[in-house]
N, C-alpha and C. Protein backbone atom coordinates (compact mmCIF):
# COMPACT_ATOMS: atom_id res chain seq x y z
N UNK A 1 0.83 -1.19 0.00
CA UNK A 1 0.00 0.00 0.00
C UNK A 1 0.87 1.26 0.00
N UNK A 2 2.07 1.42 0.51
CA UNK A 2 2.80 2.17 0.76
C UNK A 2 3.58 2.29 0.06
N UNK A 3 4.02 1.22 -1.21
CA UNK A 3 4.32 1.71 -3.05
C UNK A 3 3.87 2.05 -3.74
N UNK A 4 2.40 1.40 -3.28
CA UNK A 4 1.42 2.54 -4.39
C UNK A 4 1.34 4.16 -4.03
N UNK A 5 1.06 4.50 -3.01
CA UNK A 5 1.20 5.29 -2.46
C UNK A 5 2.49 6.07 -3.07
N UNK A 6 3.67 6.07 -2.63
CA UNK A 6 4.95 6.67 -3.11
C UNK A 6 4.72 6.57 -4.99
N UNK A 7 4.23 5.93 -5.63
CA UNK A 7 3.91 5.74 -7.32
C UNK A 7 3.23 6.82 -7.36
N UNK A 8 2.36 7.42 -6.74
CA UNK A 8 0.86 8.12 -6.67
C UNK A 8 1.66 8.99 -6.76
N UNK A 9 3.04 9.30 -5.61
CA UNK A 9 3.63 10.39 -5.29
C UNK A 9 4.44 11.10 -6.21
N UNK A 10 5.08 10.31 -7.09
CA UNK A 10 6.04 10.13 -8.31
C UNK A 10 5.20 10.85 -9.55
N UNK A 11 3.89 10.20 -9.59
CA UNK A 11 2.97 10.86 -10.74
C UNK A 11 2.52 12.03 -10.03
N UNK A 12 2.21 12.60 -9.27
CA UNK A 12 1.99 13.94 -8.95
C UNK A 12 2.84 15.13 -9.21
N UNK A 13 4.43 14.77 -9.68
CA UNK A 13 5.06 15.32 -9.94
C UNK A 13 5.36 15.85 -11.37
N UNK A 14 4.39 14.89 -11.83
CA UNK A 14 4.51 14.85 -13.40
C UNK A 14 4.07 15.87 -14.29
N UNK A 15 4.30 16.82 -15.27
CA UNK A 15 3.55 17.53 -16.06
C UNK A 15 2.02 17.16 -16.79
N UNK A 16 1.57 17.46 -16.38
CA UNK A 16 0.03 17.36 -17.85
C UNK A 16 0.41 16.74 -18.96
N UNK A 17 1.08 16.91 -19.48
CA UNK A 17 1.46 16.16 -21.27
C UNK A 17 2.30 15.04 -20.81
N UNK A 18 2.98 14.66 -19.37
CA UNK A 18 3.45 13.02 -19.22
C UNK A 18 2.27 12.63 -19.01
N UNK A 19 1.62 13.16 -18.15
CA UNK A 19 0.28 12.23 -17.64
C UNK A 19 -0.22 11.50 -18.34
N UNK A 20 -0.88 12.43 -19.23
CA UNK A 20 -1.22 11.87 -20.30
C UNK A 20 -1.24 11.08 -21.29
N UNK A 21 0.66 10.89 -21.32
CA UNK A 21 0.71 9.54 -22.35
C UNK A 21 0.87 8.39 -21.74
N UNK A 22 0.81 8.63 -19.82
CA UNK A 22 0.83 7.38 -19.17
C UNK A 22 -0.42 6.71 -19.36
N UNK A 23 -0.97 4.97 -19.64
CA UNK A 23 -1.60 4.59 -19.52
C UNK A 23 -2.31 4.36 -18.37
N UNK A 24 -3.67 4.65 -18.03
CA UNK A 24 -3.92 4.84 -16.73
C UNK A 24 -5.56 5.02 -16.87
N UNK A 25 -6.46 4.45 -15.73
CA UNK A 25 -7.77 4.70 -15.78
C UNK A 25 -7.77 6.32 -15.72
N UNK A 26 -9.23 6.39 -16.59
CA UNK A 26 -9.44 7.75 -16.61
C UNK A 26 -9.70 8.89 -15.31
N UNK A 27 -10.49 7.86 -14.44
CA UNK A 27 -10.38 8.60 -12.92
C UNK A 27 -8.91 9.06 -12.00
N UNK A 28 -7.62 7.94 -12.38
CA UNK A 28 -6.69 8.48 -11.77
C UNK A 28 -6.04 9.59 -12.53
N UNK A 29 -6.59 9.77 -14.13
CA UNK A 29 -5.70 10.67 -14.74
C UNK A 29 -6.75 11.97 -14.08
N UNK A 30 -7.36 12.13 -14.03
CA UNK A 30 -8.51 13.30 -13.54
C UNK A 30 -7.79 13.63 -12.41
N UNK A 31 -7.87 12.77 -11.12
CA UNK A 31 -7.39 13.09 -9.96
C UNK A 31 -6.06 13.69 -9.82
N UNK A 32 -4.62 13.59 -11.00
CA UNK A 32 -3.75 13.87 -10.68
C UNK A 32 -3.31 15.36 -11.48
N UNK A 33 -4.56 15.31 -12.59
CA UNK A 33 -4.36 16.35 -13.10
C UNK A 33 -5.04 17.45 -12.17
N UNK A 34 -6.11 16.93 -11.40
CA UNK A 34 -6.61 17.97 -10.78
C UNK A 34 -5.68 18.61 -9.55
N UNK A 35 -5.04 17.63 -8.75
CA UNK A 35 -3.77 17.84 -7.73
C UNK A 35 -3.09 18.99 -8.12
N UNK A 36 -2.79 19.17 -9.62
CA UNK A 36 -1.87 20.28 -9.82
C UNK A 36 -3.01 21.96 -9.51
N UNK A 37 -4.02 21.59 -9.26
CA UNK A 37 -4.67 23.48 -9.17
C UNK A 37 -4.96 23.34 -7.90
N UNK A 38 -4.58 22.16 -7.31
CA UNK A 38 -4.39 22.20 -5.19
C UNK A 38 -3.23 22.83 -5.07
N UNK A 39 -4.00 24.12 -4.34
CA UNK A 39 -2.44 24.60 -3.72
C UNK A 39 -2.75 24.55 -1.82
N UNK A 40 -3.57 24.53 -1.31
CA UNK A 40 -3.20 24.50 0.15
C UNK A 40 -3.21 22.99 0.46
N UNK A 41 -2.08 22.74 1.44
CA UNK A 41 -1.95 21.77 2.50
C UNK A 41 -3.03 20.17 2.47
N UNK A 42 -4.12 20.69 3.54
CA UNK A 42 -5.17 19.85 3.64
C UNK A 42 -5.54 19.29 2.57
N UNK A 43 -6.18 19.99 1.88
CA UNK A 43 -6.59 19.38 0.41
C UNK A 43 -5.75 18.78 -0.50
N UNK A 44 -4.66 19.40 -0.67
CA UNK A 44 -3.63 18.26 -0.99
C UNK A 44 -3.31 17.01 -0.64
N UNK A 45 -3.70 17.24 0.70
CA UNK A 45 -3.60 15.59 1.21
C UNK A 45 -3.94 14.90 0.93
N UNK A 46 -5.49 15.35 0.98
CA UNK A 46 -6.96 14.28 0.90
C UNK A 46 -6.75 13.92 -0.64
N UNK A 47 -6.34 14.71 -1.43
CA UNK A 47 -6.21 14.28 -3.03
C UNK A 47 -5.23 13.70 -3.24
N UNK A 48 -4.38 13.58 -2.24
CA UNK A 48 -3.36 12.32 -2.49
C UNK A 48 -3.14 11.17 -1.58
N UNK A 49 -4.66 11.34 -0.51
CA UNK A 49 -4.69 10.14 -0.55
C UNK A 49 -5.60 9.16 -1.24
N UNK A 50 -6.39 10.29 -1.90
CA UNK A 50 -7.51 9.64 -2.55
C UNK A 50 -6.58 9.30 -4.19
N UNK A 51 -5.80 9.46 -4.39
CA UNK A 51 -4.98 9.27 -5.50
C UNK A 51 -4.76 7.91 -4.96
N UNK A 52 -4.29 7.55 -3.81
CA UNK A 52 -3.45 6.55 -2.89
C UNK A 52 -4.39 5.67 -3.06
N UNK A 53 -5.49 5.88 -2.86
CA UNK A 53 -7.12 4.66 -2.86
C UNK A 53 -6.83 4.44 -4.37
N UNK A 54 -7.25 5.00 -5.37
CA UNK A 54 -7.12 4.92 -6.98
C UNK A 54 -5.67 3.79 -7.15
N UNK A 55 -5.04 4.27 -6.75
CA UNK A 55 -3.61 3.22 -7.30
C UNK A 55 -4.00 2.03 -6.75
N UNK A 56 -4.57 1.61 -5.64
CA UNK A 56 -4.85 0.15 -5.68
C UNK A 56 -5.86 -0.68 -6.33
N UNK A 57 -6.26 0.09 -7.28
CA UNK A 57 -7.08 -0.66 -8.40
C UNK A 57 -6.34 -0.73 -9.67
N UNK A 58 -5.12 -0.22 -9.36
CA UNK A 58 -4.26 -0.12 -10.77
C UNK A 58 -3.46 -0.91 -10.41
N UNK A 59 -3.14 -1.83 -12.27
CA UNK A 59 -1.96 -2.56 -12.37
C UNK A 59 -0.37 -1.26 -12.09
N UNK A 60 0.44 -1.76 -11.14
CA UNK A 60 1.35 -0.60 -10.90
C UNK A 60 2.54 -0.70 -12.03
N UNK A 61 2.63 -1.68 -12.44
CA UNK A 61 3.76 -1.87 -13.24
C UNK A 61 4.24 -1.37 -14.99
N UNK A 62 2.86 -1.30 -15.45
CA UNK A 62 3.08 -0.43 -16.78
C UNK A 62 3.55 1.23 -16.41
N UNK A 63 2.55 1.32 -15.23
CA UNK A 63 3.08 3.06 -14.44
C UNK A 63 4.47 3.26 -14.54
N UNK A 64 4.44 1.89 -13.50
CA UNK A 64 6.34 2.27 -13.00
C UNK A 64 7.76 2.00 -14.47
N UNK A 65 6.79 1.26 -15.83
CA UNK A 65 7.71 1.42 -16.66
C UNK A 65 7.43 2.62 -17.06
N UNK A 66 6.54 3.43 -17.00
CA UNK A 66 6.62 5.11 -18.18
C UNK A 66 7.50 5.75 -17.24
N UNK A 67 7.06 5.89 -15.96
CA UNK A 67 7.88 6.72 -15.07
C UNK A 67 9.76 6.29 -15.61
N UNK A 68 10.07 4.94 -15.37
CA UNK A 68 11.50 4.95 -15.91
C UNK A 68 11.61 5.55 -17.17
N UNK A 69 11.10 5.32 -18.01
CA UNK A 69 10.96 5.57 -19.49
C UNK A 69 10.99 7.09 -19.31
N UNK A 70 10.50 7.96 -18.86
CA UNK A 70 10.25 9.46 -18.48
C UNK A 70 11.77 10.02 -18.24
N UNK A 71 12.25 9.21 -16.93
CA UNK A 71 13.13 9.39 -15.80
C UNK A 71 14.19 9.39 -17.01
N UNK A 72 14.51 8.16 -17.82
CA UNK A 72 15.31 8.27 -18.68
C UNK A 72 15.54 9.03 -19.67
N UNK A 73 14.22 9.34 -20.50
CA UNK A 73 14.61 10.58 -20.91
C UNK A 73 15.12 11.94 -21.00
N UNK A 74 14.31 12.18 -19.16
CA UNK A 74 15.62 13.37 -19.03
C UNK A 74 16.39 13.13 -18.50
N UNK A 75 17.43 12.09 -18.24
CA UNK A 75 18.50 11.97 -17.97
C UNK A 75 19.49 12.27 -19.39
N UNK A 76 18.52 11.70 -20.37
CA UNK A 76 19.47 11.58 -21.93
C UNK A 76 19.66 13.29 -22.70
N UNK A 77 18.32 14.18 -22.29
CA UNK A 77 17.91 15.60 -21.95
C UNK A 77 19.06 16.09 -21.59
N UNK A 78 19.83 15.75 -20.04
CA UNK A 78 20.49 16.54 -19.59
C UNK A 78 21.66 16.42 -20.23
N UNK A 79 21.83 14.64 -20.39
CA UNK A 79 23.32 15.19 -20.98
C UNK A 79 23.70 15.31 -22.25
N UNK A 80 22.41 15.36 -23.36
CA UNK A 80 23.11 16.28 -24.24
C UNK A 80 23.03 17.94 -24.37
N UNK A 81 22.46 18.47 -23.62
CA UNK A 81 22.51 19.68 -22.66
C UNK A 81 24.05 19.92 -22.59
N UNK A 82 23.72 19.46 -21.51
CA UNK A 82 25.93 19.62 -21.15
C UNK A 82 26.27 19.35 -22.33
N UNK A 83 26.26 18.59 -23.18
CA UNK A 83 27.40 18.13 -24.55
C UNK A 83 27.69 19.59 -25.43
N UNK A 84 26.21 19.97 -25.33
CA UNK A 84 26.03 21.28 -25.99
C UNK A 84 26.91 22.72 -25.45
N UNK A 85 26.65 22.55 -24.16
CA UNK A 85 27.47 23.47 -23.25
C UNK A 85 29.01 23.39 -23.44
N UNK A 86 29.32 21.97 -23.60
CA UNK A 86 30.69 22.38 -23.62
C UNK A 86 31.18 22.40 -24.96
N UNK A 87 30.35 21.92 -25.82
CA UNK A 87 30.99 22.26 -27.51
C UNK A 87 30.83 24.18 -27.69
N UNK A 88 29.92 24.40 -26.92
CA UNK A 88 29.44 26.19 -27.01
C UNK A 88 30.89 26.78 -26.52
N UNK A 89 31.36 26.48 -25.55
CA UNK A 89 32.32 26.84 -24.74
C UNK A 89 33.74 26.60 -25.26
N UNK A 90 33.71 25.46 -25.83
CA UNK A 90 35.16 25.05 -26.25
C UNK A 90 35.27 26.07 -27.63
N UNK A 91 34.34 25.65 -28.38
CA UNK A 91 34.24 26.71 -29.52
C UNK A 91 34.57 28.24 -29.59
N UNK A 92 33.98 29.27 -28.68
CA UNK A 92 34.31 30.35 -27.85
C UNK A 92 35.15 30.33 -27.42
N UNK A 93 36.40 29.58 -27.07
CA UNK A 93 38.23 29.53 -26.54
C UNK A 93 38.59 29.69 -27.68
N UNK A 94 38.33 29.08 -28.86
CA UNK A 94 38.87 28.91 -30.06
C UNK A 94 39.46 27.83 -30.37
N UNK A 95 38.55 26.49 -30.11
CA UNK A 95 38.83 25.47 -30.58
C UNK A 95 38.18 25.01 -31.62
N UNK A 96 38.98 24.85 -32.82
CA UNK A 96 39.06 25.12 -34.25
C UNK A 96 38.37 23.58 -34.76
N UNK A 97 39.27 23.19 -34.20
CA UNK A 97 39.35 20.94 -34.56
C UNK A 97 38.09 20.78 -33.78
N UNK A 98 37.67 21.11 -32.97
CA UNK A 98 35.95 20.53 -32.58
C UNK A 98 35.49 21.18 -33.77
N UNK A 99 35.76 22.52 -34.33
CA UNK A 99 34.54 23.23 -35.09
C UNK A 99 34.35 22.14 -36.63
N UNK A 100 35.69 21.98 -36.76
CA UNK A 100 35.54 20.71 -37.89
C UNK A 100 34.90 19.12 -37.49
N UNK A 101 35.13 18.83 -36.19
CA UNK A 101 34.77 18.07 -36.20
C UNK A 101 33.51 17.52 -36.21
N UNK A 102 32.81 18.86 -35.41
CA UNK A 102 30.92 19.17 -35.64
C UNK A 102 30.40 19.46 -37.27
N UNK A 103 31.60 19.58 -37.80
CA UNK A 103 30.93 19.75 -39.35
C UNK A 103 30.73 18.71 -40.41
N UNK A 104 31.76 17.52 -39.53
CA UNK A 104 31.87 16.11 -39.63
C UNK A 104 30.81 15.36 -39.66
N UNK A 105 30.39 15.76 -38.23
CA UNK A 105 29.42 14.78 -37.68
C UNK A 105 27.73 15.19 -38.19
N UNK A 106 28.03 16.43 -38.80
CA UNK A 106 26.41 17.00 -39.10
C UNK A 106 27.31 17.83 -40.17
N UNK A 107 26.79 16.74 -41.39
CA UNK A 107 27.18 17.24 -42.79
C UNK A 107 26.08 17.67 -43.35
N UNK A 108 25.38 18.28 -42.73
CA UNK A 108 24.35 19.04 -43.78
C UNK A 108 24.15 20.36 -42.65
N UNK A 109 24.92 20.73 -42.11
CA UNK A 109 25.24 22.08 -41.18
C UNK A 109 25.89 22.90 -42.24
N UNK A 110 25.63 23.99 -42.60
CA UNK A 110 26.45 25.53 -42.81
C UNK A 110 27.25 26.11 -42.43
N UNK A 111 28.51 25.39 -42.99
CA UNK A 111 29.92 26.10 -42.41
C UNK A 111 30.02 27.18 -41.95
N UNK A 112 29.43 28.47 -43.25
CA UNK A 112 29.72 29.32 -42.67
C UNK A 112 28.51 29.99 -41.98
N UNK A 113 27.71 29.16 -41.61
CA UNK A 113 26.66 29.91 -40.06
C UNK A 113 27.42 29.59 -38.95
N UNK A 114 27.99 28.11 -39.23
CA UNK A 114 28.20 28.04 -37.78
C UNK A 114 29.52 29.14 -37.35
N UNK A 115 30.40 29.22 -38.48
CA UNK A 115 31.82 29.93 -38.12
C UNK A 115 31.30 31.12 -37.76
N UNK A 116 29.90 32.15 -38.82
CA UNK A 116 29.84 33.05 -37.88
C UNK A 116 29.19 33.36 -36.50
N UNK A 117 28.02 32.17 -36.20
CA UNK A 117 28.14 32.21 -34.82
C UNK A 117 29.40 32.32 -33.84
N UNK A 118 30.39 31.53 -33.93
CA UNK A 118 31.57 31.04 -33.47
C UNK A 118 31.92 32.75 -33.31
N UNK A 119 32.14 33.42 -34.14
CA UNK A 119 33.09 34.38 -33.96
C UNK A 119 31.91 35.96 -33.52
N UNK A 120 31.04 35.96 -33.64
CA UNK A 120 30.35 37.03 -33.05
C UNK A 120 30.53 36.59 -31.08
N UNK A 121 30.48 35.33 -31.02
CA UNK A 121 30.21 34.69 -29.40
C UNK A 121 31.23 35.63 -29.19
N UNK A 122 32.54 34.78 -29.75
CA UNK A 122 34.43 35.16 -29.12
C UNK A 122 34.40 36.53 -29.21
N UNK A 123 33.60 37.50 -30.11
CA UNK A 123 33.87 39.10 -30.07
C UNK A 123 33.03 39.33 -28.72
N UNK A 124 31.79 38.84 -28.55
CA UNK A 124 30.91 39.62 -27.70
C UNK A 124 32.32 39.11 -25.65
N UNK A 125 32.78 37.89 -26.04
CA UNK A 125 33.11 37.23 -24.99
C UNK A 125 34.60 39.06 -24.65
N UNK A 126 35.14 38.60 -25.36
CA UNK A 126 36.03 39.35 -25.70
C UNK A 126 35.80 41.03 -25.07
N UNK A 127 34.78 41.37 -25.41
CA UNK A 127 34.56 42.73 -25.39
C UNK A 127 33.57 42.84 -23.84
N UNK A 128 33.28 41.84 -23.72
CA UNK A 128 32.53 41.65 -21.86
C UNK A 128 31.10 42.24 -22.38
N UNK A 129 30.20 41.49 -23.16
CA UNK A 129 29.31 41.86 -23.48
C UNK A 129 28.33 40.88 -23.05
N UNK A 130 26.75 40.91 -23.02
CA UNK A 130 25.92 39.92 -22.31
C UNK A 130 25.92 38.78 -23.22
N UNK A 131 25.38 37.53 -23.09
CA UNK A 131 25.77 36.48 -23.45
C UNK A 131 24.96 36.02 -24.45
N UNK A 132 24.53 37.24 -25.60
CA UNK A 132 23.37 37.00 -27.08
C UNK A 132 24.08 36.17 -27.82
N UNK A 133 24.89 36.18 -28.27
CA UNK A 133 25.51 35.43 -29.41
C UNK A 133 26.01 34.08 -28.71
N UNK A 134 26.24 33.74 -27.70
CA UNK A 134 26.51 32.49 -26.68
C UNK A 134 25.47 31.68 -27.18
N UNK A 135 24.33 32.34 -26.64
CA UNK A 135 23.18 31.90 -26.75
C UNK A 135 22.62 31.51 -27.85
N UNK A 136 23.11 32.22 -29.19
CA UNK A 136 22.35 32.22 -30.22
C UNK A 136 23.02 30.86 -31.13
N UNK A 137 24.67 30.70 -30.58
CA UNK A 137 25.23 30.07 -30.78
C UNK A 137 24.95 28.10 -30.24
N UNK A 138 24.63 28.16 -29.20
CA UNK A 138 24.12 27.34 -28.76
C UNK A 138 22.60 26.60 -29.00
N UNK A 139 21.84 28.06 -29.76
CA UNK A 139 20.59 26.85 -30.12
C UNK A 139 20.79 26.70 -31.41
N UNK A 140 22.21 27.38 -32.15
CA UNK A 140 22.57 26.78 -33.65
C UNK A 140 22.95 25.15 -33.36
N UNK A 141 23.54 24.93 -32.67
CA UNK A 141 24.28 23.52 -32.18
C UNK A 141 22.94 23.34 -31.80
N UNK A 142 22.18 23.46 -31.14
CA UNK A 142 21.45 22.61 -30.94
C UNK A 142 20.33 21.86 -32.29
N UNK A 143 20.04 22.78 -32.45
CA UNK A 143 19.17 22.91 -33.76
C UNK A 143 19.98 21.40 -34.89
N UNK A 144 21.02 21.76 -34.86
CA UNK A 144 21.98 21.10 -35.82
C UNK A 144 22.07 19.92 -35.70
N UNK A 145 22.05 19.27 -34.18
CA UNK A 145 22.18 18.31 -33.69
C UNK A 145 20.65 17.42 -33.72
N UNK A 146 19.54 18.44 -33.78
CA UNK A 146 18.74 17.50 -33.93
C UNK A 146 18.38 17.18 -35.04
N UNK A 147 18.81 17.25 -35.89
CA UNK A 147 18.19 17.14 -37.29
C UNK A 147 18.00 15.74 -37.31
């Protein structure tokens, strides 16, 4: 009772658009979507324990695979995040051989967009300016990467 319970707890945390693609009776998806416009205490409770009643009519185990399945995704989220961060960064020192080597790996990228991202970043870095072209630079890589 007290895994379902903590499961209940796990999906309460969840956005509206996971909920949703979790498979799940329609009453627990109601109840957890509704949890999110509880904002005081008490009532929160009672809606999670009445979430807590709902999970023991549910098979728990398709749950607990989306939740991994979720969990994993943003784990894979974060770290190409960071990957991005530090190709943004290394690039901005003036590392030349990554810039080829990203042109390698994503041959249908625009040399010369990416070079002039690259070099507006290193001017703005250079000159102690706010971090637009960092930025602008980074959702080029990103962009690039997802193709």
């Amino acid at each position: 009772m007290l895994a379902l319970q903590a499961l209940g707890e796990r999906l309460v945390g969840l956005a509206a658009d996971q909920i949703s693609k979790i498979e799940m009776p329609p009453e627990l998806r109601e109840a957890l979507l509704f949890m999110a416009t509880i904002k005081k205490g008490e009532a929160r409770r009672r809606q999670l324990q009445y979430i807590g009643a709902l999970m023991r009519e549910v098979d728990p185990e398709p749950i607990e695979k989306a939740l991994d399945t979720i969990a994993r995704g943003e784990l894979q989220d974060a770290e190409q995040f960071r990957k991005l961060e530090r190709w943004r960064d290394e690039l901005i020192k003036g590392n030349d051989a990554l810039q080829e080597e990203i042109l390698n790996l994503f041959p249908g990228c625009d040399r010369q967009a990416l070079r002039r991202q690259v070099l507006n970043a290193r001017k703005e870095r250079e000159h102690g300016k706010p971090p637009k072209a960092s930025r602008a630079l980074f959702r080029f890589l990103k962009e690039i990467s997802n193709r």
